[in-house]
Protein backbone atom coordinates (compact mmCIF):
# COMPACT_ATOMS: atom_id res chain seq x y z
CA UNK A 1 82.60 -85.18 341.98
CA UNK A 2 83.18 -83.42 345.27
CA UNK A 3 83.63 -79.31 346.11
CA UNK A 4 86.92 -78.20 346.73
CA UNK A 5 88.09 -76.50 349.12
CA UNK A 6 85.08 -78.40 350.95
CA UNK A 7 84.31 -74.82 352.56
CA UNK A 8 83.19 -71.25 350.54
CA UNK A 9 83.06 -67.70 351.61
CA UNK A 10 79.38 -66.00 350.37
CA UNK A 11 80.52 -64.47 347.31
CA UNK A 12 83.47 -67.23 346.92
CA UNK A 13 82.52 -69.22 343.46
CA UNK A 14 82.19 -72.99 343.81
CA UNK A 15 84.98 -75.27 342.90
CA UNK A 16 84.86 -78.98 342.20
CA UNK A 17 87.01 -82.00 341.55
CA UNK A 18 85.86 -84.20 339.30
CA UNK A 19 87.43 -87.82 339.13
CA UNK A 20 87.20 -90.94 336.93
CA UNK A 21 89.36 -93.74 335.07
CA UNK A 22 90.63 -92.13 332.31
CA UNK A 23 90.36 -95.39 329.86
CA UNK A 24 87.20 -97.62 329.67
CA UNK A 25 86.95 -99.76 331.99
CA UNK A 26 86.52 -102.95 329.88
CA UNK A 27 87.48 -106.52 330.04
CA UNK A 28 88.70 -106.72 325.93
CA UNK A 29 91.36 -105.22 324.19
CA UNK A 30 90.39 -101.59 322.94
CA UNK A 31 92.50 -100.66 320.07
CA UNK A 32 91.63 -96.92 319.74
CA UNK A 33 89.78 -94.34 322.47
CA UNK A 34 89.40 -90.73 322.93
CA UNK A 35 87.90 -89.53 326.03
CA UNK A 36 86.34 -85.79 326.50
CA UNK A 37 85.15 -84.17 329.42
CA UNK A 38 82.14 -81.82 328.88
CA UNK A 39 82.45 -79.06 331.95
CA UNK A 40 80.10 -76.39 333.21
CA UNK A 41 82.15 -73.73 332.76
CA UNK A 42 85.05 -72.41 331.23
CA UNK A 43 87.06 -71.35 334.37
CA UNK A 44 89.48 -74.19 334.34
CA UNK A 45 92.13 -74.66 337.64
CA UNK A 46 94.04 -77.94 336.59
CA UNK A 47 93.28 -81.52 335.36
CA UNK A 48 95.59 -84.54 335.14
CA UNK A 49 98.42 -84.57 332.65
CA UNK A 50 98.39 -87.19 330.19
CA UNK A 51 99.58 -86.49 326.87
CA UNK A 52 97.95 -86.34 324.44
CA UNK A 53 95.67 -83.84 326.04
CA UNK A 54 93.90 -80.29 324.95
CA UNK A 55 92.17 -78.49 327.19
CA UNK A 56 89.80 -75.59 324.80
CA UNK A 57 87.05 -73.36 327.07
CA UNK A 58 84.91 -76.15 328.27
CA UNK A 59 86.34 -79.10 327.03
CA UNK A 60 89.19 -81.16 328.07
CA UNK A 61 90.11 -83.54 325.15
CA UNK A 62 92.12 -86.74 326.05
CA UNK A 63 93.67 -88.74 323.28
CA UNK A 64 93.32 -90.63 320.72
CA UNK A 65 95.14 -93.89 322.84
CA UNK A 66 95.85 -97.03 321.03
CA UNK A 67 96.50 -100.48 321.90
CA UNK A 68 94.35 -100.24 325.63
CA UNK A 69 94.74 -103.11 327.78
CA UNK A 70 91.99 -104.67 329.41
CA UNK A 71 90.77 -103.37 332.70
CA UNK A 72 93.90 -100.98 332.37
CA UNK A 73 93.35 -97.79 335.22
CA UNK A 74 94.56 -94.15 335.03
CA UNK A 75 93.16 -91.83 337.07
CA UNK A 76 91.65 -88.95 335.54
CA UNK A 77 90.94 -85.46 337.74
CA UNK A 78 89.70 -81.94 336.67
CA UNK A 79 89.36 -79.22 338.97
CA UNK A 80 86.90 -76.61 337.66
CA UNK A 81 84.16 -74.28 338.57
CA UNK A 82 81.15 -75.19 338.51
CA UNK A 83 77.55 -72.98 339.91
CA UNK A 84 74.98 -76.16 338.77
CA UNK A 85 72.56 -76.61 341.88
CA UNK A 86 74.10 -79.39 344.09
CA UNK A 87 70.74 -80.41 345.20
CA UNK A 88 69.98 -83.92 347.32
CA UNK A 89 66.82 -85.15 348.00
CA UNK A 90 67.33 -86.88 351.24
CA UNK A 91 63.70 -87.60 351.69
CA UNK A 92 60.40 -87.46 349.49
CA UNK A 93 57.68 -88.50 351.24
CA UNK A 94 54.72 -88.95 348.11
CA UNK A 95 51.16 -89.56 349.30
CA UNK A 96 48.71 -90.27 346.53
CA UNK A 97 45.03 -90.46 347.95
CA UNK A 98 42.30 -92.43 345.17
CA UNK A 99 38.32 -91.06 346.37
CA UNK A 100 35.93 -92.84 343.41
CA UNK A 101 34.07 -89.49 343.39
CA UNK A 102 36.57 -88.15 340.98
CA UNK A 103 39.16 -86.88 342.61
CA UNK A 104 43.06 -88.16 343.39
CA UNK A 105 44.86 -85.97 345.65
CA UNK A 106 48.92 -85.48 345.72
CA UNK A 107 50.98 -84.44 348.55
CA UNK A 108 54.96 -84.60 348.75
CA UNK A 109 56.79 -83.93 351.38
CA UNK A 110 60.55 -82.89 350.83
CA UNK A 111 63.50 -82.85 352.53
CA UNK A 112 66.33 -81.45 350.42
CA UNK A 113 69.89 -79.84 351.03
CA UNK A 114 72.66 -77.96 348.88
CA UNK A 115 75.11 -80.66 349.46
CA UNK A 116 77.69 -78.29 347.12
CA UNK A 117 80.51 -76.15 349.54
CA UNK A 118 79.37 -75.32 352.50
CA UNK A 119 78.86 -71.42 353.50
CA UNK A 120 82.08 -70.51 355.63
CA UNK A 121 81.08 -67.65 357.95
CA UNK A 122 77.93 -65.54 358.83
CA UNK A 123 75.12 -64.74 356.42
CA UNK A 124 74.74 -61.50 355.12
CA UNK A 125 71.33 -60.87 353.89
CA UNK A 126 72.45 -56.84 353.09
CA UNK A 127 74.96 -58.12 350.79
CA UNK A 128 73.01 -60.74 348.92
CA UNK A 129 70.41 -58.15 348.41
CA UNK A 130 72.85 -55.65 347.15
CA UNK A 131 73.69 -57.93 344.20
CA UNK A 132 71.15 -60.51 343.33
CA UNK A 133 72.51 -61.82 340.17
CA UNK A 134 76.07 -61.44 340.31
CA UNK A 135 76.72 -62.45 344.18
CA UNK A 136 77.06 -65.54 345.70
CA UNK A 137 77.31 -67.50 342.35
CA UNK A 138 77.29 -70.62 344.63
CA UNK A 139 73.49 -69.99 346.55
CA UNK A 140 70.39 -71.76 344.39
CA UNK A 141 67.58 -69.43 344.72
CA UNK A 142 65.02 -71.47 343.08
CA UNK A 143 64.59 -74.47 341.24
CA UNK A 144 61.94 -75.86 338.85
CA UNK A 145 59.02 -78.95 339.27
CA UNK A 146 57.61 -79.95 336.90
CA UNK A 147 53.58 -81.37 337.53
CA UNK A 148 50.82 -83.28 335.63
CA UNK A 149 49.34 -80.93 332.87
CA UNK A 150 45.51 -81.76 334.18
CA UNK A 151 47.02 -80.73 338.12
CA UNK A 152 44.85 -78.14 339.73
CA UNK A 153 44.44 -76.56 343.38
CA UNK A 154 48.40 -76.57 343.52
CA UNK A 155 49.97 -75.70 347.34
CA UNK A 156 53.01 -75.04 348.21
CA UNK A 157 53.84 -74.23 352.11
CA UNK A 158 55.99 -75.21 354.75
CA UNK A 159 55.55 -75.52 358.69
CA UNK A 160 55.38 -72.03 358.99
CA UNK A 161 52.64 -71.89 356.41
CA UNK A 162 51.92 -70.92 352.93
CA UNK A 163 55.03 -69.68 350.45
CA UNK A 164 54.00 -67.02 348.01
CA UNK A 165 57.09 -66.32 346.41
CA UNK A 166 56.52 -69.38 344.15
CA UNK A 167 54.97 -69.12 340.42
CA UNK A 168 52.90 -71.75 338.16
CA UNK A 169 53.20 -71.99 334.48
CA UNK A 170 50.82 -74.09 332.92
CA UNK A 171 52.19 -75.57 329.44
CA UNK A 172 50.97 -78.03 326.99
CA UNK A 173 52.34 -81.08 328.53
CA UNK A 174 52.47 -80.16 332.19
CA UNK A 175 52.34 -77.47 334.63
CA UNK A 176 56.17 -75.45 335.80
CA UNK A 177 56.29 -74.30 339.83
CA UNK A 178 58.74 -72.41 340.36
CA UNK A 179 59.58 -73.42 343.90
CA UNK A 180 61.84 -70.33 345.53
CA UNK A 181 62.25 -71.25 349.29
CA UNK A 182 61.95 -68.61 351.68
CA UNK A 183 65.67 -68.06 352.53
CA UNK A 184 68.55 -68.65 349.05
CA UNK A 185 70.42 -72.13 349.57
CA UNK A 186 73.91 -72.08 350.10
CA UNK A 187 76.20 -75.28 350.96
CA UNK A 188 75.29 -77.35 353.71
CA UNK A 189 72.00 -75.62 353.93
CA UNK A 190 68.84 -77.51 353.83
CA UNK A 191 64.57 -76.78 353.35
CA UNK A 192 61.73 -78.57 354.02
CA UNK A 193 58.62 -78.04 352.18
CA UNK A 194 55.19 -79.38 350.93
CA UNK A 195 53.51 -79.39 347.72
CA UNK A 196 50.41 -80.95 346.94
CA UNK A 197 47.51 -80.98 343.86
CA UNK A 198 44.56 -82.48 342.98
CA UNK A 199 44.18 -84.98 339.57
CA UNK A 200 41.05 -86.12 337.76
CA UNK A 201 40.52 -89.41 338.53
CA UNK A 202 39.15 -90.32 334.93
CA UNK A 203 42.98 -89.93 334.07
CA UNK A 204 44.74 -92.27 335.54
CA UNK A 205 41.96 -94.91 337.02
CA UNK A 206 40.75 -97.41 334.51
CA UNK A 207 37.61 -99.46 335.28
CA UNK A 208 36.20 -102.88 333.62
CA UNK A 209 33.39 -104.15 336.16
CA UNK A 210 34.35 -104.60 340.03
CA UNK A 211 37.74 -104.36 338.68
CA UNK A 212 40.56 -100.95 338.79
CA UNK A 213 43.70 -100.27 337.32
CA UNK A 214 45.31 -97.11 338.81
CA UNK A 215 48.19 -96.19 337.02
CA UNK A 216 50.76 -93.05 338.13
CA UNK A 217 54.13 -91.94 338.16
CA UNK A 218 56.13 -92.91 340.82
CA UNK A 219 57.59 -90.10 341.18
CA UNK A 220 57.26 -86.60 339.38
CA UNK A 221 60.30 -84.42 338.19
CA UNK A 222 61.45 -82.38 341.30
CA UNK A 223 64.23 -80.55 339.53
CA UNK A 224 66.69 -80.45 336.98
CA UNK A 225 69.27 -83.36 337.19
CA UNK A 226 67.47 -85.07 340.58
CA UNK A 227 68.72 -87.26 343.07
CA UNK A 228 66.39 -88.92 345.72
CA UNK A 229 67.93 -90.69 348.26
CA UNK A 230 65.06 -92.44 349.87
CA UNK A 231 61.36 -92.46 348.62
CA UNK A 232 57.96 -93.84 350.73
CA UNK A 233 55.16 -93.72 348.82
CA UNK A 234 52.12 -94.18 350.11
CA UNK A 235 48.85 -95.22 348.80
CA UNK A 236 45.49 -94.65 350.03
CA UNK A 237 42.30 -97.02 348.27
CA UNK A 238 39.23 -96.19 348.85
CA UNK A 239 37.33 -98.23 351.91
CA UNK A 240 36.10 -101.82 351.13
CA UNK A 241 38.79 -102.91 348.36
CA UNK A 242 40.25 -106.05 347.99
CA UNK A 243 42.46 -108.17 345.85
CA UNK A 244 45.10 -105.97 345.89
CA UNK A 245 47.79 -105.77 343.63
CA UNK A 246 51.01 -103.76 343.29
CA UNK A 247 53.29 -103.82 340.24
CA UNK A 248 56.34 -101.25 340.45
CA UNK A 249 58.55 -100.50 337.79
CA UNK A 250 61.36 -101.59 338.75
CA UNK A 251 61.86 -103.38 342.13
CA UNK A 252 61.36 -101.55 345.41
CA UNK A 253 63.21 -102.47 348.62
CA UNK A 254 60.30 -103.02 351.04
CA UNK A 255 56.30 -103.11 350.58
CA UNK A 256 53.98 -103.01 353.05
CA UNK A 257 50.18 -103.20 353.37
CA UNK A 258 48.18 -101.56 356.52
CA UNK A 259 45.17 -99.32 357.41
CA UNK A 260 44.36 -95.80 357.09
CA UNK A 261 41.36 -93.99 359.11
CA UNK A 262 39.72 -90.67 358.62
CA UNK A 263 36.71 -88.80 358.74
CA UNK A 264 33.44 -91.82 358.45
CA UNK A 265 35.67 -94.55 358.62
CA UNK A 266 34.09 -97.72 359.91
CA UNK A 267 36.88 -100.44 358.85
CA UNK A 268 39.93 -98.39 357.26
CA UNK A 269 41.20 -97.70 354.10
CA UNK A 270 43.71 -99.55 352.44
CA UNK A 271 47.33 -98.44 352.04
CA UNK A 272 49.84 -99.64 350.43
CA UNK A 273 53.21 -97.85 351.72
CA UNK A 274 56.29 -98.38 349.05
CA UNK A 275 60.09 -97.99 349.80
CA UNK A 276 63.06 -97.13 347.29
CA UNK A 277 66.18 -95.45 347.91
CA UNK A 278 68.64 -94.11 345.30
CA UNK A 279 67.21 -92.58 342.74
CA UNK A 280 67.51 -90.38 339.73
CA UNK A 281 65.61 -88.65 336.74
CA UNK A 282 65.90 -92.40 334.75
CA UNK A 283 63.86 -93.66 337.39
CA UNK A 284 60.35 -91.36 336.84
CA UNK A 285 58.43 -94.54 335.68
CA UNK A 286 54.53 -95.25 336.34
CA UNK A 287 53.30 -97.77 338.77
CA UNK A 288 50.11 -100.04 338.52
CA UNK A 289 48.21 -101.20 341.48
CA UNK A 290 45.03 -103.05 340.86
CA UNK A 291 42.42 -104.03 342.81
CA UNK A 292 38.67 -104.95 343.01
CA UNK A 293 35.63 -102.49 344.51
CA UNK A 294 32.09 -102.72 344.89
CA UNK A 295 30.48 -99.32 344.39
CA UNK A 296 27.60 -100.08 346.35
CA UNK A 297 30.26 -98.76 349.21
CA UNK A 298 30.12 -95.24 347.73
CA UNK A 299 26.89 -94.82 349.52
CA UNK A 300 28.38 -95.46 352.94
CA UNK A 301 29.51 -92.41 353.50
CA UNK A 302 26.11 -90.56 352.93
CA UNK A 303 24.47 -92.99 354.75
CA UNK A 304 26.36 -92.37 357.83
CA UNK A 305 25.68 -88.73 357.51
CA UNK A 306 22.11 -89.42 357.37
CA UNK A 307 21.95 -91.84 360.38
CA UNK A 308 24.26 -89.45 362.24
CA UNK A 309 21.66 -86.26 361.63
CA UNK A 310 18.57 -88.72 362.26
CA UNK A 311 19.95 -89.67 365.69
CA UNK A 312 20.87 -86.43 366.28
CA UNK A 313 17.32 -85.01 365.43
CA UNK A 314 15.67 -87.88 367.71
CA UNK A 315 17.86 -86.76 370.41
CA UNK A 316 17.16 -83.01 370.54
CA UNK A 317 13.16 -83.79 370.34
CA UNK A 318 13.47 -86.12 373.54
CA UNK A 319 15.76 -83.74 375.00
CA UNK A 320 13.53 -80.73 374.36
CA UNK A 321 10.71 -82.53 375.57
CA UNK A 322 11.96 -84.26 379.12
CA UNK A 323 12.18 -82.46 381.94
CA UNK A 324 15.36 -82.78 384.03
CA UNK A 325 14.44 -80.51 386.44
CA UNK A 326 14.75 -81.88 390.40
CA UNK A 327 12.05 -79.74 391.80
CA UNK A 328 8.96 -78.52 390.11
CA UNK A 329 8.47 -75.80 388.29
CA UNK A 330 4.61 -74.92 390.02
CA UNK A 331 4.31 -72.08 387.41
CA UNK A 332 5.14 -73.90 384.45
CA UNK A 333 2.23 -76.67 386.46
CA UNK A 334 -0.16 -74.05 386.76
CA UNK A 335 0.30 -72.99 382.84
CA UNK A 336 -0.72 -76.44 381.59
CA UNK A 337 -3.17 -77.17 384.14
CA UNK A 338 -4.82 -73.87 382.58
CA UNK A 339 -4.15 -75.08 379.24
CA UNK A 340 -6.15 -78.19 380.45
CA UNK A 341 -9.09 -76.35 381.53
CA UNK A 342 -9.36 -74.30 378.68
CA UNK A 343 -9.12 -76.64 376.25
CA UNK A 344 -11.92 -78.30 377.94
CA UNK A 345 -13.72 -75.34 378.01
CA UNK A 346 -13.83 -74.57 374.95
CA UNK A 347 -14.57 -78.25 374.12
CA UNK A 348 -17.79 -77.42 376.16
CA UNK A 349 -18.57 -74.92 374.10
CA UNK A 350 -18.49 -76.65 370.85
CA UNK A 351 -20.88 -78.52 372.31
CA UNK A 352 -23.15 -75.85 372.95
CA UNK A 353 -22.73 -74.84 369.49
CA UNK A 354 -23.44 -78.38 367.75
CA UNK A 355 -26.87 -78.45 370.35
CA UNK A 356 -27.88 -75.28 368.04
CA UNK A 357 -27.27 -77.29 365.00
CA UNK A 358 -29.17 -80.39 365.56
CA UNK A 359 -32.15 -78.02 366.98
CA UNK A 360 -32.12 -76.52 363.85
CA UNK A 361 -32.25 -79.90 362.00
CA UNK A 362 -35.39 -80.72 364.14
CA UNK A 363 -37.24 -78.10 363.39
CA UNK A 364 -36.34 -78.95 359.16
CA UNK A 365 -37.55 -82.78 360.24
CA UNK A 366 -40.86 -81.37 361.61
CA UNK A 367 -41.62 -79.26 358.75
CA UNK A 368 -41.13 -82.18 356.73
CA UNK A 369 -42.67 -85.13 358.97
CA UNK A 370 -45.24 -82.74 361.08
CA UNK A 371 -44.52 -85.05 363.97
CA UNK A 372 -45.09 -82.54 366.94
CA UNK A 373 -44.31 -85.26 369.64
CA UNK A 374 -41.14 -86.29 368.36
CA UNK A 375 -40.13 -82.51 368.09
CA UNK A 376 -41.23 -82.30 371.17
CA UNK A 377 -38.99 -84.61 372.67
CA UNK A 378 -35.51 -83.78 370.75
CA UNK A 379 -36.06 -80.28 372.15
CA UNK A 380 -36.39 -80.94 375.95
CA UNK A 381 -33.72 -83.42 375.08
CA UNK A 382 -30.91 -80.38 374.08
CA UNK A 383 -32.22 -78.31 376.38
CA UNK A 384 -31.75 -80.63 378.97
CA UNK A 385 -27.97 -81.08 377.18
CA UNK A 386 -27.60 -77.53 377.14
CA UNK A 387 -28.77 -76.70 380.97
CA UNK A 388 -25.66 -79.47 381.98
CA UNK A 389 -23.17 -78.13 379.97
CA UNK A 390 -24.05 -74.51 381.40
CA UNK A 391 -23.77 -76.20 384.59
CA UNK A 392 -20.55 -77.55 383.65
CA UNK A 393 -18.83 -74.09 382.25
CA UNK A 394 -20.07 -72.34 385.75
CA UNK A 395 -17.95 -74.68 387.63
CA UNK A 396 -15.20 -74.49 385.28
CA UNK A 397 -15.19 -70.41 385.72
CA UNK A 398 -15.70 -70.68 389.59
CA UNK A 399 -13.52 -73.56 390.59
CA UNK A 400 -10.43 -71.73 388.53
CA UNK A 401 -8.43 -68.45 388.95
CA UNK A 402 -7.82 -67.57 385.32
CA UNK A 403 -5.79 -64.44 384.01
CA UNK A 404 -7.61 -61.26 383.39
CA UNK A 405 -7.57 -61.06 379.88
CA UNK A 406 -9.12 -64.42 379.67
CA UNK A 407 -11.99 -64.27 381.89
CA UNK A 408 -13.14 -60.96 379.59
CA UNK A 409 -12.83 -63.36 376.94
CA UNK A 410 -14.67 -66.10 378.48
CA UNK A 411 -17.51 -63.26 379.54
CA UNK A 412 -18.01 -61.81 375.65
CA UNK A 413 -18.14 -65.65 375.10
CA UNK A 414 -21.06 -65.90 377.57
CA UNK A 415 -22.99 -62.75 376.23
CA UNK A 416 -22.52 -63.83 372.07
CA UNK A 417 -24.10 -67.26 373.58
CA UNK A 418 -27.05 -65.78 375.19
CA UNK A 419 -27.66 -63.70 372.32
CA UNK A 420 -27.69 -67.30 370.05
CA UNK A 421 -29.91 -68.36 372.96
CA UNK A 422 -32.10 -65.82 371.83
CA UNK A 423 -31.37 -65.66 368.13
CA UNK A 424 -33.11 -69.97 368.66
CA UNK A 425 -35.77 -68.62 370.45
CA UNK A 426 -37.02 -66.03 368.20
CA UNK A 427 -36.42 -68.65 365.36
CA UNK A 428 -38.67 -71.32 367.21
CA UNK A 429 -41.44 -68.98 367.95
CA UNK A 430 -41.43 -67.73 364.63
CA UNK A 431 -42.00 -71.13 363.71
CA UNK A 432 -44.97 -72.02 366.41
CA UNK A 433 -46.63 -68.78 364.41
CA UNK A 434 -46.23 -70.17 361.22
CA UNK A 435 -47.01 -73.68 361.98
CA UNK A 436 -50.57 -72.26 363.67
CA UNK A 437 -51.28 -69.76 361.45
CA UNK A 438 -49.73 -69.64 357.91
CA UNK A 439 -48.02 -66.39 357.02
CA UNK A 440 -45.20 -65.29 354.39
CA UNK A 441 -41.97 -65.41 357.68
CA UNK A 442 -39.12 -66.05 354.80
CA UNK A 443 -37.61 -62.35 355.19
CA UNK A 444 -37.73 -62.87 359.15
CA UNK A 445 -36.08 -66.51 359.14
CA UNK A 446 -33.70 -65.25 356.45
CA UNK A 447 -32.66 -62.28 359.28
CA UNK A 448 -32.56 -64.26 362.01
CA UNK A 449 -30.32 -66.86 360.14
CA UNK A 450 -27.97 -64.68 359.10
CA UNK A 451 -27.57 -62.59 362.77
CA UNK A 452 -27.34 -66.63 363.66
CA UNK A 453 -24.40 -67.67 361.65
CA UNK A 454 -22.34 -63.83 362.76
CA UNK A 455 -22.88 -64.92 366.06
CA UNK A 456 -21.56 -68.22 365.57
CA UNK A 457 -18.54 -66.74 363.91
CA UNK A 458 -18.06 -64.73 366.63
CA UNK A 459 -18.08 -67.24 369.39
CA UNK A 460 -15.25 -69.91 367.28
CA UNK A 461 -13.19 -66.61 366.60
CA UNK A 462 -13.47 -66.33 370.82
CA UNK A 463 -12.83 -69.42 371.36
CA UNK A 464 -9.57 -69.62 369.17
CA UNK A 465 -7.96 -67.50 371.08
CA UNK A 466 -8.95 -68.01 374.56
């Protein structure tokens, strides 16, 4: 069936020629036939002649013929109009993704033309729009797909980007897009689009073991009456199957295996890409590939983000903590040489504060043991202690220039010690008194121990923020 005249004005309604053998084409005798030829239309402009013949709206009635020959040819022609979309699929380009995490994602890409009479003459948008039912009987303004009832996350775009004009129907047994291209269709005019969904895995993946079964269509209804001239389909596995096995529906012209990489790839993913040209509505069939998968590999993936982070992590630490720097920073060497010294200081002065402990603890031993001598001896021992590690903070505090706010600090720290110096003094007299001559001192030592232990709290409190 071809247009004629080959060439249309816009408003110009489509004509076409339709040609065949009028008897069936058959290698026995046929004693009786009668052929009829269904049109789309009414608007007849002439057919072939052969009596008998009636011709009633959109019918053309041929016969009855007796006594056929075999193989016996007459050619048969009507010339009608006809408006059915004269679409061709030159290309479909189906890619059909499998992740184990639940998911199978669809994308075809089309390349299809009005192959009906071509437009003769300029365009005139102002004139479509002026009558958008009635004019330009020949232009297809939209067509219908038909998807998967469980397809969701449905796209449809081009390479300018995303096509809004299009509407989704969801029915019982599958989902209607209306696909309306962004300019009407007229002969000789062509579009290129993309639609894409997502599927539930737990559909169309079957599992026993190591072993899957994915079975799809392959290929979904584009529209009404299809032709696809060429199909590749393309398969993507998920990384780390094997044994693979493809079983079409009917055979394909070419099959080829390769490898697919995207984002945490180490060794590919499997494809499978599928060639078939000519085809038509009969030929929507579903496809099984098999093959074999360890699901210990769904872990690489998260694993790789992990190492990836770790090393990452390890890097900025040693990073943050080198320094690149060609010549010294003397500030930044003066800052932790302070830090040094003050750390030290106030090591010093722990010291101190552990010597007023363990005098303490003699004097509890002597009340216990009476052993003057021995007390005796631990006391000129701390003292002696004491009078170096005095020594030792004076040189600290003259040897080094330190900021202002820290040298008050340091000097409150020197006047809370000397008032503990005192605080152990009064306390060790007290006790010479009571060792000498009893008396009732309980109140006193119970004073002087608690001024003891505010001082004490004083002095850490200095020291943990000098």
């Amino acid at each position: 069936m071809q247009p004629l005249p080959k060439e249309i004005l816009q408003d110009d309604s489509q004509l076409v020629k339709f040609t065949a053998n009028l008897y069936h084409f058959s290698p026995y005798h046929t004693s009786a036939e009668v052929v009829t030829v269904k049109l789309a239309s009414k608007k007849i402009e002439s057919y072939t002649q052969i009596r008998p013949v009636n011709a009633n709206e959109d019918r053309v009635t041929y016969g009855p013929f007796s006594d056929i020959a075999p193989y016996k040819k007459q050619k048969l022609s009507v010339h009608f109009e006809n408006h059915s979309p004269f679409l061709t699929t030159w290309r479909l380009e189906r890619w059909i993704e499998v992740s184990h995490w639940g998911n199978i994602a669809v994308e075809e890409k089309m390349h299809i033309q009005h192959t009906g009479a071509k437009l003769k003459g300029s365009f005139s948008r102002y004139d479509f729009q002026k009558n958008p039912y009635g004019g330009s009987p020949s232009a297809i303004r939209s067509f219908r797909t038909l998807l998967p009832s469980s397809a969701r996350d449905v796209y449809y775009r081009d390479e300018i980007g995303n096509i809004s004009t299009s509407h989704l129907l969801e029915q019982q047994e599958a989902i209607e897009v209306e696909i309306r291209p962004r300019f009407p269709l007229f002969g000789g005019w062509q579009t290129r689009y993309t639609l894409g969904y997502n599927l539930p895995s737990y559909e169309y993946l079957y599992q026993s073991g190591t072993h899957y079964a994915l079975k799809m269509r392959l290929m979904d209804h584009i529209y009404d009456n299809q032709f696809v001239d060429e199909i590749v389909l393309s398969i993507v596995l998920p990384e780390g199957c094997q044994d693979i096995k493809f079983e079409p529906p009917y055979p394909v012209d070419s099959e080829r295996t390769d490898l697919h990489y995207t984002y945490l790839d180490t060794i590919g993913r499997p494809i499978l890409e599928v060639t078939k040209r000519n085809l038509v509505e009969n030929h929507i069939e579903d496809f099984t590939i098999s093959y074999t998968f360890n699901s210990i590999m769904l872990l690489q993936e998260p694993m790789l983000l992990f190492t990836a982070f770790f090393l990452l992590f390890v890097v900025v630490i040693i990073v943050v903590r080198l320094d690149f720097s060609i010549v010294e920073d003397q500030d930044a060497l003066n800052k932790m040489h302070l830090k040094a010294v003050r750390e030290g200081y106030c090591s010093l002065f722990e010291k101190k504060l552990s010597l007023s402990k363990k005098i303490l603890s003699a004097v509890e031993k002597y009340k216990t043991n009476k052993d003057r001598a021995s007390f005796k001896s631990v006391k000129n021992q701390i003292d002696s202690e004491r009078k170096q590690i005095n020594n030792k903070l004076s040189q600290i505090e003259k040897e080094n220039k330190f900021p202002t706010e820290i040298t008050v600090k340091m000097t409150e720290l020197n006047q809370k010690d000397n008032l503990l110096k005192q605080n152990l003094e009064q306390t060790l007299s007290l006790f010479d008194k009571s060792v000498t001559k009893p008396m009732n001192v309980q109140s006193q030592e119970d004073k002087l121990s608690k001024e003891r232990e505010d001082l004490t709290n004083q002095i850490r409190m200095l020291l943990s923020v000098l």
